[in-house]
Protein backbone atom coordinates (compact mmCIF):
# COMPACT_ATOMS: atom_id res chain seq x y z
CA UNK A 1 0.00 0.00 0.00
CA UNK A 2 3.22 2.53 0.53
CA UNK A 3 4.68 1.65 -2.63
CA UNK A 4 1.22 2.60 -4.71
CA UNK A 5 1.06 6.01 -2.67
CA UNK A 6 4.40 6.52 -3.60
CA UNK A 7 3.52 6.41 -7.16
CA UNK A 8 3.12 9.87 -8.72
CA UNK A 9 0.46 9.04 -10.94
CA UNK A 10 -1.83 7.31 -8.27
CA UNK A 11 -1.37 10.55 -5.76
CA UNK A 12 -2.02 12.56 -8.37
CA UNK A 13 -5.65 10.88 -9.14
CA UNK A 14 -6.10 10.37 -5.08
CA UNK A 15 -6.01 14.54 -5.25
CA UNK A 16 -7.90 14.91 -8.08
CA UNK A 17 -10.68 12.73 -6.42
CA UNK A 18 -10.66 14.52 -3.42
CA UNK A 19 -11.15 18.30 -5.20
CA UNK A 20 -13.85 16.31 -7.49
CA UNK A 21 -15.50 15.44 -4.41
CA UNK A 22 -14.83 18.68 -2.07
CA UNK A 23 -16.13 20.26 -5.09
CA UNK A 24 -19.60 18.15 -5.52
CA UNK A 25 -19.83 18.74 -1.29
CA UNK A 26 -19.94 22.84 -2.03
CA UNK A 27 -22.32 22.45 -4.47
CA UNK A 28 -24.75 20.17 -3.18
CA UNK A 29 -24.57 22.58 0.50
CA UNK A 30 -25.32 26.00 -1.92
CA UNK A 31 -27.98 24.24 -3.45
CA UNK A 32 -29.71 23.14 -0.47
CA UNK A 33 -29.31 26.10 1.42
CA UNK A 34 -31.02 27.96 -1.63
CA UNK A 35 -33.75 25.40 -1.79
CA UNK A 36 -34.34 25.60 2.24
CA UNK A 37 -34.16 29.57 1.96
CA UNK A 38 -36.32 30.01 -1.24
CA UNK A 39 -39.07 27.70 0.69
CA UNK A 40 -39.05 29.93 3.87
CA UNK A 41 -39.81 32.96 1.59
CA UNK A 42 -42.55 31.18 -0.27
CA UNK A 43 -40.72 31.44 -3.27
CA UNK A 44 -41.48 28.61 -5.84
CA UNK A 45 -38.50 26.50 -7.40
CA UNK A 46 -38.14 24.38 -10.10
CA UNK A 47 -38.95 25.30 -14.23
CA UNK A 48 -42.32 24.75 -14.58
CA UNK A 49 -43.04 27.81 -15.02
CA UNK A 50 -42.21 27.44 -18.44
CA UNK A 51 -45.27 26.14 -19.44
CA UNK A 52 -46.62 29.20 -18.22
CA UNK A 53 -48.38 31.27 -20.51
CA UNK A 54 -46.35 34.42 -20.81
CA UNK A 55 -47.37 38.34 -21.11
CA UNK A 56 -44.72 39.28 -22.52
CA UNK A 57 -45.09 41.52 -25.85
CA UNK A 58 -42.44 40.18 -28.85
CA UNK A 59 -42.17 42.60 -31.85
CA UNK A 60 -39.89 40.49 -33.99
CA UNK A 61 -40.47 36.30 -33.44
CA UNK A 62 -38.76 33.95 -35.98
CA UNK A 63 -41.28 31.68 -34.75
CA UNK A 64 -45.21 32.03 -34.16
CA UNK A 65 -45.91 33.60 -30.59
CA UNK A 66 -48.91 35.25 -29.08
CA UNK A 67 -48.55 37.38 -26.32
CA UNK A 68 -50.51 35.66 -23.23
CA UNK A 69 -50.89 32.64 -25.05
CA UNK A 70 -47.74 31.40 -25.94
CA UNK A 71 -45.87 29.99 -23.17
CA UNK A 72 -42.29 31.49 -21.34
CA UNK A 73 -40.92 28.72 -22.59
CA UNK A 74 -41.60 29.93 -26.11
CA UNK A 75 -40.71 33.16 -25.31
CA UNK A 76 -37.52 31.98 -24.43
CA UNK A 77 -37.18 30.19 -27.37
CA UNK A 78 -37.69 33.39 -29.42
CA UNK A 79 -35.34 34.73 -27.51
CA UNK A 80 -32.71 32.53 -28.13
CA UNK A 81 -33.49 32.47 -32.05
CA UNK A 82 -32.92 36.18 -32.17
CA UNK A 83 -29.90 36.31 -30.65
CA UNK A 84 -28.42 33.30 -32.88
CA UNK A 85 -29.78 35.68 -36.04
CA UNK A 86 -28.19 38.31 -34.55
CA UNK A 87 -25.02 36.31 -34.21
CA UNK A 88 -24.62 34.27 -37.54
CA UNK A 89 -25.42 37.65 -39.40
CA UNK A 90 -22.79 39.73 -37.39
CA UNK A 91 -20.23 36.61 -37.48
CA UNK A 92 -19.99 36.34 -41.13
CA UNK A 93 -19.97 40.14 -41.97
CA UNK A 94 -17.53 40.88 -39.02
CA UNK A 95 -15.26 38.35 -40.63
CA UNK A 96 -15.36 39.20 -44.17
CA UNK A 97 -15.24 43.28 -43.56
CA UNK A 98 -12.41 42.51 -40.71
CA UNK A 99 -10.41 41.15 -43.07
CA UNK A 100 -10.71 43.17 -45.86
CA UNK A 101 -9.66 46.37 -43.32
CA UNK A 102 -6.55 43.81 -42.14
CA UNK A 103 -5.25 43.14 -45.43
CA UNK A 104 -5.45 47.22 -46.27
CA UNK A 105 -3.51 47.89 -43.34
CA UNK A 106 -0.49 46.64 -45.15
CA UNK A 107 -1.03 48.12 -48.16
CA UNK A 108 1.50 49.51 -50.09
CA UNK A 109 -1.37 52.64 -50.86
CA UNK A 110 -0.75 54.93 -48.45
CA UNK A 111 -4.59 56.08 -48.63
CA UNK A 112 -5.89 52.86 -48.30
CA UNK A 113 -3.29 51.88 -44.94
CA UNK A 114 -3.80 55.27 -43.88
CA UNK A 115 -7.64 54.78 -43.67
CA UNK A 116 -7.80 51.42 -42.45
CA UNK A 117 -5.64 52.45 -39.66
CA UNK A 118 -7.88 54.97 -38.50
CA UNK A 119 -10.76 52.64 -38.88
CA UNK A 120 -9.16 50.53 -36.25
CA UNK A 121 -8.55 52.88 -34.12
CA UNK A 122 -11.63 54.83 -34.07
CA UNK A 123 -13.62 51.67 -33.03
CA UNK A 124 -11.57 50.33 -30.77
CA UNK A 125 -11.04 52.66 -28.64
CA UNK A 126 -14.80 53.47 -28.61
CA UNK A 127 -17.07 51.46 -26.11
CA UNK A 128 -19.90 49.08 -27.95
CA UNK A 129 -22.33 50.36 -26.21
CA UNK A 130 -21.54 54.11 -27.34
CA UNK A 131 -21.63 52.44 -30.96
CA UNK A 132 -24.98 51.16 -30.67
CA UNK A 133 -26.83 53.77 -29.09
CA UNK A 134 -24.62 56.25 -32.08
CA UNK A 135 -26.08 53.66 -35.10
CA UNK A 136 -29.51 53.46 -33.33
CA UNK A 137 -30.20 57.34 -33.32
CA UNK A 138 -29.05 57.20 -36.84
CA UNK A 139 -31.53 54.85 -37.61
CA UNK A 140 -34.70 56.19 -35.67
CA UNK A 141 -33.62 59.95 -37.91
CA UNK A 142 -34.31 58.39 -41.56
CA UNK A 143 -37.54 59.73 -43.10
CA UNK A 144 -40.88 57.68 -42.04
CA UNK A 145 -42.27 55.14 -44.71
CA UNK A 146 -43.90 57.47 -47.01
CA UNK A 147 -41.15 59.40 -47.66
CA UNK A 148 -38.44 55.75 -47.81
CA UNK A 149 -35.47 56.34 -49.37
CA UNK A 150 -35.56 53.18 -52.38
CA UNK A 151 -32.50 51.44 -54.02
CA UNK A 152 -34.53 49.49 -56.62
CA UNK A 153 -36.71 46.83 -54.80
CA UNK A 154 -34.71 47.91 -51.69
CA UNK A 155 -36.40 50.60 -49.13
CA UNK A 156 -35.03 52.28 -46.21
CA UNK A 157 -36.97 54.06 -43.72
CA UNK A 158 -37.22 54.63 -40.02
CA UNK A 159 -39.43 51.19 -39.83
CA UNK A 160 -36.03 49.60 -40.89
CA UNK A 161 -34.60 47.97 -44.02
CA UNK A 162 -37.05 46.08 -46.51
CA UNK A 163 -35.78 43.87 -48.69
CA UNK A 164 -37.51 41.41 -51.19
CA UNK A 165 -37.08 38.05 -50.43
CA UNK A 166 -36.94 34.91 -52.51
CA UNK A 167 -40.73 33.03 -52.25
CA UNK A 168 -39.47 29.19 -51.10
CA UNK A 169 -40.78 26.36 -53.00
CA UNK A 170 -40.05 22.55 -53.04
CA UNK A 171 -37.77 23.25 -55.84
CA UNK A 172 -35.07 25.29 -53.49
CA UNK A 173 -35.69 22.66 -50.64
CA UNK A 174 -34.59 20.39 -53.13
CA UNK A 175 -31.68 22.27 -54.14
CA UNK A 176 -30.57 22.99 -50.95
CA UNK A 177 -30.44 19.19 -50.02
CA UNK A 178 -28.59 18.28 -52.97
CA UNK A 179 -25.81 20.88 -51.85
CA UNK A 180 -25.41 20.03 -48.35
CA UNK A 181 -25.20 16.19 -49.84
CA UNK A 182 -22.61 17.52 -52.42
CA UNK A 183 -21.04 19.80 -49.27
CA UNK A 184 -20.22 16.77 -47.44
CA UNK A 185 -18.92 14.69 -50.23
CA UNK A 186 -15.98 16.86 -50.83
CA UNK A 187 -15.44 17.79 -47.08
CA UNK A 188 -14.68 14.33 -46.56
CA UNK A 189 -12.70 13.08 -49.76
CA UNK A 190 -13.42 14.33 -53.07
CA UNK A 191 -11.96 18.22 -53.16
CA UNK A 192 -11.14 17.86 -57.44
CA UNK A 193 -14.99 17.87 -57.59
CA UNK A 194 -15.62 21.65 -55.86
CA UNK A 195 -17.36 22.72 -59.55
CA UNK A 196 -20.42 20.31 -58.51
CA UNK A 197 -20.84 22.61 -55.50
CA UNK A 198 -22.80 24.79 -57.68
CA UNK A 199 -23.73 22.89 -60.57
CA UNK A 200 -25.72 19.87 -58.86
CA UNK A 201 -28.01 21.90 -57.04
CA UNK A 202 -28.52 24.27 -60.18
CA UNK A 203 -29.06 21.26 -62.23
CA UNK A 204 -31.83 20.45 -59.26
CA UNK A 205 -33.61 23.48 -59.42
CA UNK A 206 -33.97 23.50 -63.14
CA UNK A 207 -35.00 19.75 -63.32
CA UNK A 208 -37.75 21.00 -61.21
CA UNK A 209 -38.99 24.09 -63.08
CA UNK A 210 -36.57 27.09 -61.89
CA UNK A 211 -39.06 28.68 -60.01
CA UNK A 212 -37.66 32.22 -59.03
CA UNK A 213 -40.51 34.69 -57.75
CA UNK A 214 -39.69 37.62 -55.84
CA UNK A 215 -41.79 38.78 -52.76
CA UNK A 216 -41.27 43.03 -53.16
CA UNK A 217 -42.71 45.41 -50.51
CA UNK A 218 -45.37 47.78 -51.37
CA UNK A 219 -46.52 50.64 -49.56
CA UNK A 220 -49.88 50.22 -48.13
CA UNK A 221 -50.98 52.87 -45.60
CA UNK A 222 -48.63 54.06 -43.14
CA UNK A 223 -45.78 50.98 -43.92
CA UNK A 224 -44.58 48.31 -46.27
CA UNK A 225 -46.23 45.20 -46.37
CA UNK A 226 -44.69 42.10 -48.18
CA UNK A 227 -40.62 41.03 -47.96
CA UNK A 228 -38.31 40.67 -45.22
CA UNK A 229 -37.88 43.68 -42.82
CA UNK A 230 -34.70 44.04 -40.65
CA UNK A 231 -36.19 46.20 -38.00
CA UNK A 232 -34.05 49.78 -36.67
CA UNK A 233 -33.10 47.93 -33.43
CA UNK A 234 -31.49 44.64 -35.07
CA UNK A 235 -30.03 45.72 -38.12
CA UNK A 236 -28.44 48.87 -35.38
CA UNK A 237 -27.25 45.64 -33.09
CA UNK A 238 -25.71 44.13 -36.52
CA UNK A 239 -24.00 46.86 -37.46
CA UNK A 240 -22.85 47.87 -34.31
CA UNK A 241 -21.29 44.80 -33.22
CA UNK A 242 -20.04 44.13 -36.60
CA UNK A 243 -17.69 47.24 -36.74
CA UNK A 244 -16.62 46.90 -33.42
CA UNK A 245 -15.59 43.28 -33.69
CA UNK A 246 -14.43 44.01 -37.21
CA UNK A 247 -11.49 46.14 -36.27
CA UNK A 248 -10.30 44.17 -33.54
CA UNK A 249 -10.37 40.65 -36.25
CA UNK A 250 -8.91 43.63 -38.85
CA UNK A 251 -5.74 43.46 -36.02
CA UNK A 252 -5.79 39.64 -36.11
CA UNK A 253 -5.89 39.27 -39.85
CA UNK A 254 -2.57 41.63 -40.04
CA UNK A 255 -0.24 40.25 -37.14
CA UNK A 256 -1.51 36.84 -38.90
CA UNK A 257 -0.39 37.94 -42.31
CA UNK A 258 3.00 39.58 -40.73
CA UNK A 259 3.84 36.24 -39.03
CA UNK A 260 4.54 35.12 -42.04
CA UNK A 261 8.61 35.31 -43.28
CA UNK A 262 8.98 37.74 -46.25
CA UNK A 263 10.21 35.17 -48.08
CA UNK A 264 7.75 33.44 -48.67
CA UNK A 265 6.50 36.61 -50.54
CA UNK A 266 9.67 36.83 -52.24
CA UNK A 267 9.32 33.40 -53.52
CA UNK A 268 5.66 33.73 -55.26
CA UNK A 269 7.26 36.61 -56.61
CA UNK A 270 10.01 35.07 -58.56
CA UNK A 271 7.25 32.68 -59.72
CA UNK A 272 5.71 35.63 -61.66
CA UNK A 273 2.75 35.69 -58.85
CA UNK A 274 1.12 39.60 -58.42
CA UNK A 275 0.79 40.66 -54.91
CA UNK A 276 -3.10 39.78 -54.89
CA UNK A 277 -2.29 35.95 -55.83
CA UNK A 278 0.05 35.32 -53.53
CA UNK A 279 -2.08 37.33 -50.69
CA UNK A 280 -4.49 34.92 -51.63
CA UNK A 281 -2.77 31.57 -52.25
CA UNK A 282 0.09 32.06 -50.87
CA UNK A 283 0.42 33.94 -47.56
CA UNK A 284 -3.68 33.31 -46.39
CA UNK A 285 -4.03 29.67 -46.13
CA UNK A 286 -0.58 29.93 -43.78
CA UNK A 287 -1.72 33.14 -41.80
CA UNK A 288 -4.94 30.81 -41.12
CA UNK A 289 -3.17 29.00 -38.53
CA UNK A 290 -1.87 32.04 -36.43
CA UNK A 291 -5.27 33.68 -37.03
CA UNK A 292 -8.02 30.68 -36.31
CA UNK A 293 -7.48 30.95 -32.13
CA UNK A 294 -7.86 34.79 -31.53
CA UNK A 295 -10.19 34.64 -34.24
CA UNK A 296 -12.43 32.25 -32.17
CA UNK A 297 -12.51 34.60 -29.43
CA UNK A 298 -13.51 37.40 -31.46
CA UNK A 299 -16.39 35.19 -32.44
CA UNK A 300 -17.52 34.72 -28.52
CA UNK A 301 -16.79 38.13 -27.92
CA UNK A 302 -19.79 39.31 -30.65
CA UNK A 303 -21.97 36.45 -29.49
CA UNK A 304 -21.71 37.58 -25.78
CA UNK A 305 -21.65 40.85 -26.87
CA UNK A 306 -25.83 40.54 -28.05
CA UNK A 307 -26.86 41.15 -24.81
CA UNK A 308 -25.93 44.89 -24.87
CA UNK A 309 -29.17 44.59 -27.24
CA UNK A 310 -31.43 45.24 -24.21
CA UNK A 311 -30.41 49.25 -24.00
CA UNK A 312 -31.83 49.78 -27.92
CA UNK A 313 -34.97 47.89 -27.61
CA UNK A 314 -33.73 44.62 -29.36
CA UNK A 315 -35.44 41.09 -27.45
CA UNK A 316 -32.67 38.67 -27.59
CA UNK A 317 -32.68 35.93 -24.66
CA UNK A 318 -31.02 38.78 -22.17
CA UNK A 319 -33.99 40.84 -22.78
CA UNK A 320 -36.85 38.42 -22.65
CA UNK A 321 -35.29 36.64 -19.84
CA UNK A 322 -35.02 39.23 -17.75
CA UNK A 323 -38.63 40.32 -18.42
CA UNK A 324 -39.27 36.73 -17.48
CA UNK A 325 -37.75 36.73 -14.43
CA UNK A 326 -39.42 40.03 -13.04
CA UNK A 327 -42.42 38.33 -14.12
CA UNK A 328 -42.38 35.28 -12.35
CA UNK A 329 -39.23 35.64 -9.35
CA UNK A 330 -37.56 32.60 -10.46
CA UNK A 331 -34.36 34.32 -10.77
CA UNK A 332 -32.35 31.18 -10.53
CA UNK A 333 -33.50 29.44 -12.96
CA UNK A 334 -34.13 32.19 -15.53
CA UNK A 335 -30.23 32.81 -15.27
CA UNK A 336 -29.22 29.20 -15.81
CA UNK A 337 -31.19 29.18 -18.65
CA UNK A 338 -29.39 32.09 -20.05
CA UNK A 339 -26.10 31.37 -19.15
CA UNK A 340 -26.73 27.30 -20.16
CA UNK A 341 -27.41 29.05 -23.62
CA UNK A 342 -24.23 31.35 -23.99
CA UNK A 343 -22.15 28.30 -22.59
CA UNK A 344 -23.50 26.14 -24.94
CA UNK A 345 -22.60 28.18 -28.24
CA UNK A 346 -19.70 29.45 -26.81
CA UNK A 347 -18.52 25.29 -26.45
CA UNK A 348 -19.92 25.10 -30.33
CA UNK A 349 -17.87 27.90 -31.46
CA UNK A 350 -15.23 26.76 -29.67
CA UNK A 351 -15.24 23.09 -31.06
CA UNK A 352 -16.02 23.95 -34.42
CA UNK A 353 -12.57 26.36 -35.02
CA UNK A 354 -11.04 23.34 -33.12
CA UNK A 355 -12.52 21.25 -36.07
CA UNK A 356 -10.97 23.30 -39.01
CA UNK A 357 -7.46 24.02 -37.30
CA UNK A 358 -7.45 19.92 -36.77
CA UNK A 359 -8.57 19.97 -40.67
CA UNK A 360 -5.83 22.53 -41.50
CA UNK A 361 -2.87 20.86 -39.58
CA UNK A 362 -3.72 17.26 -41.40
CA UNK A 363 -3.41 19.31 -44.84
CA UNK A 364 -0.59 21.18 -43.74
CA UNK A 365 1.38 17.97 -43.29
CA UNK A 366 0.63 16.44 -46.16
């Protein structure tokens, strides 16, 4: 029995267990105490009050919800699918804008450096918050609907940006399968056949009569009626958070790009490559390694960043969750809820850059 606890490896799991269970110990005690304290106050425990029906107005749903009808629950729910909209939207444009300011940074233009470096600046060292409430105003000051301001089938107006949407048929359900299908073929092996990314589902869509019908607003009354409106308070959150992350990813995307030796520059030169094809084939799919783990905090930073969404008016899961809990006390549980959400992308983000550095090392060493 000496001679195991002398082992290193065995004391080391003997500690381990014992913090494991000191830690389960604390746990179990808080939770207790907060059951036995919530009881003496008559306050009620546990989540059924999500079946609850909930009075809680929602001006923008994703999903079908009727003020003291639908349940919290489904509020929730809403909640959570606004603030993933919110987040893939800002995500991608955040990403593509960040890197377009990162690569002008080193720019041999002195304009374009010049003006990229001020963009960065600017932004960072002004708070989000500022930002939002600054692209909000700016919203709420553009002329009311009968006066919209119209780019083609596009409008603009205080009641937010209309756009005409697509009208979805079986023919684009179909289409869409046959690219995810095709998506995963060549993710897994077959990366000579990228043209069928576009021409299978293409083929799809005409094989079932190319329907392509555009839903346009129209004026009718006071406001537009028909397409897909981005109300004043999301497409303010979008923007906001996009040009605030975007500058700090525009820093990434550079110190990424630098960490790369100059000759490898000076090589694709000698091949007769310009500057933009080696930028692009070149220098990019290397800098991708430096820039994939800062880049994935970025990422976190504009999901977790939603919740500043409550001071413009914009019902993400912060917002109706804290109208939930004022309406019903259970604070507890409305702020698991919450924070089991933000954990749980933040663990999907997370994995999934883990995914495509694994995927880029494996290539890289081939």
């Amino acid at each position: 029995m000496s001679g195991l606890l002398r082992s290193e490896r065995v004391r080391a799991w003997v500690w381990q267990a014992v913090i494991l269970g000191g830690l389960v110990l604390l746990i179990w005690w808080l939770a207790g105490n907060a059951t036995r304290n919530l009881a003496a106050r008559h306050i009620a425990t546990g989540f059924g009050f999500l079946d609850n029906a909930a009075a809680i107005p929602i001006a923008e749903s994703p999903i079908s919800y009727v003020p003291s009808e639908s349940s919290y629950g489904r509020a929730l729910a809403v909640g959570v699918l606004n603030t993933l909209k919110a987040s893939a939207v800002g995500i991608v444009l955040a990403m593509l804008i960040g890197t377009a300011v990162g690569i002008a940074r080193l720019s041999p233009n002195r304009l374009a450096s010049v003006c990229a470096a001020s963009y960065v600046e600017l932004l960072r060292d002004t708070p989000p918050l500022l930002q939002l409430l600054m692209w909000y105003s700016a919203l709420q000051a553009l002329p009311p609907a009968r006066q919209a301001l119209h780019a083609g089938p596009v409008v603009l107006s205080n009641r937010g940006l209309i756009l005409p949407v697509l009208e979805w048929q079986t023919a684009h359900w179909a289409a869409l399968a046959a690219l995810v299908i095709v998506a995963g073929f060549i993710w897994r092996s077959a990366a000579r056949w990228r043209w069928a990314l576009l021409c299978v589902p293409v083929l799809v869509w005409a094989a079932m009569g190319a329907p392509f019908e555009m839903e346009r607003p129209v004026l009718r009354g006071f406001n537009f009626v028909g397409g897909m409106t981005l109300s004043p308070e999301f497409a303010a959150l979008v923007v906001g958070l996009v040009v605030y992350t975007s500058a700090y990813i525009a820093e990434i995307v550079r110190s990424g790009i630098q960490a790369i030796p100059k000759g490898q520059w000076e090589a694709a030169g000698a091949l007769g490559f310009s500057r933009a094809q080696t930028l692009r084939l070149v220098i990019l799919p290397q800098a991708l390694r430096v820039i994939l783990p800062p880049l994935a905090s970025e990422f976190l930073n504009l999901t977790k960043n939603t919740t500043l969404a409550v001071a413009i008016g914009f019902q993400d899961i912060m917002s109706i969750g804290e109208t939930t809990l004022n309406q019903t006390g259970q604070s507890i549980e409305t702020i698991v809820l919450v924070m089991a959400f933000f954990l749980i992308v933040s663990l999907a983000i997370s994995g999934g850059i883990g995914v495509l550095e694994t995927r880029l090392a494996r290539v890289g060493a081939r």
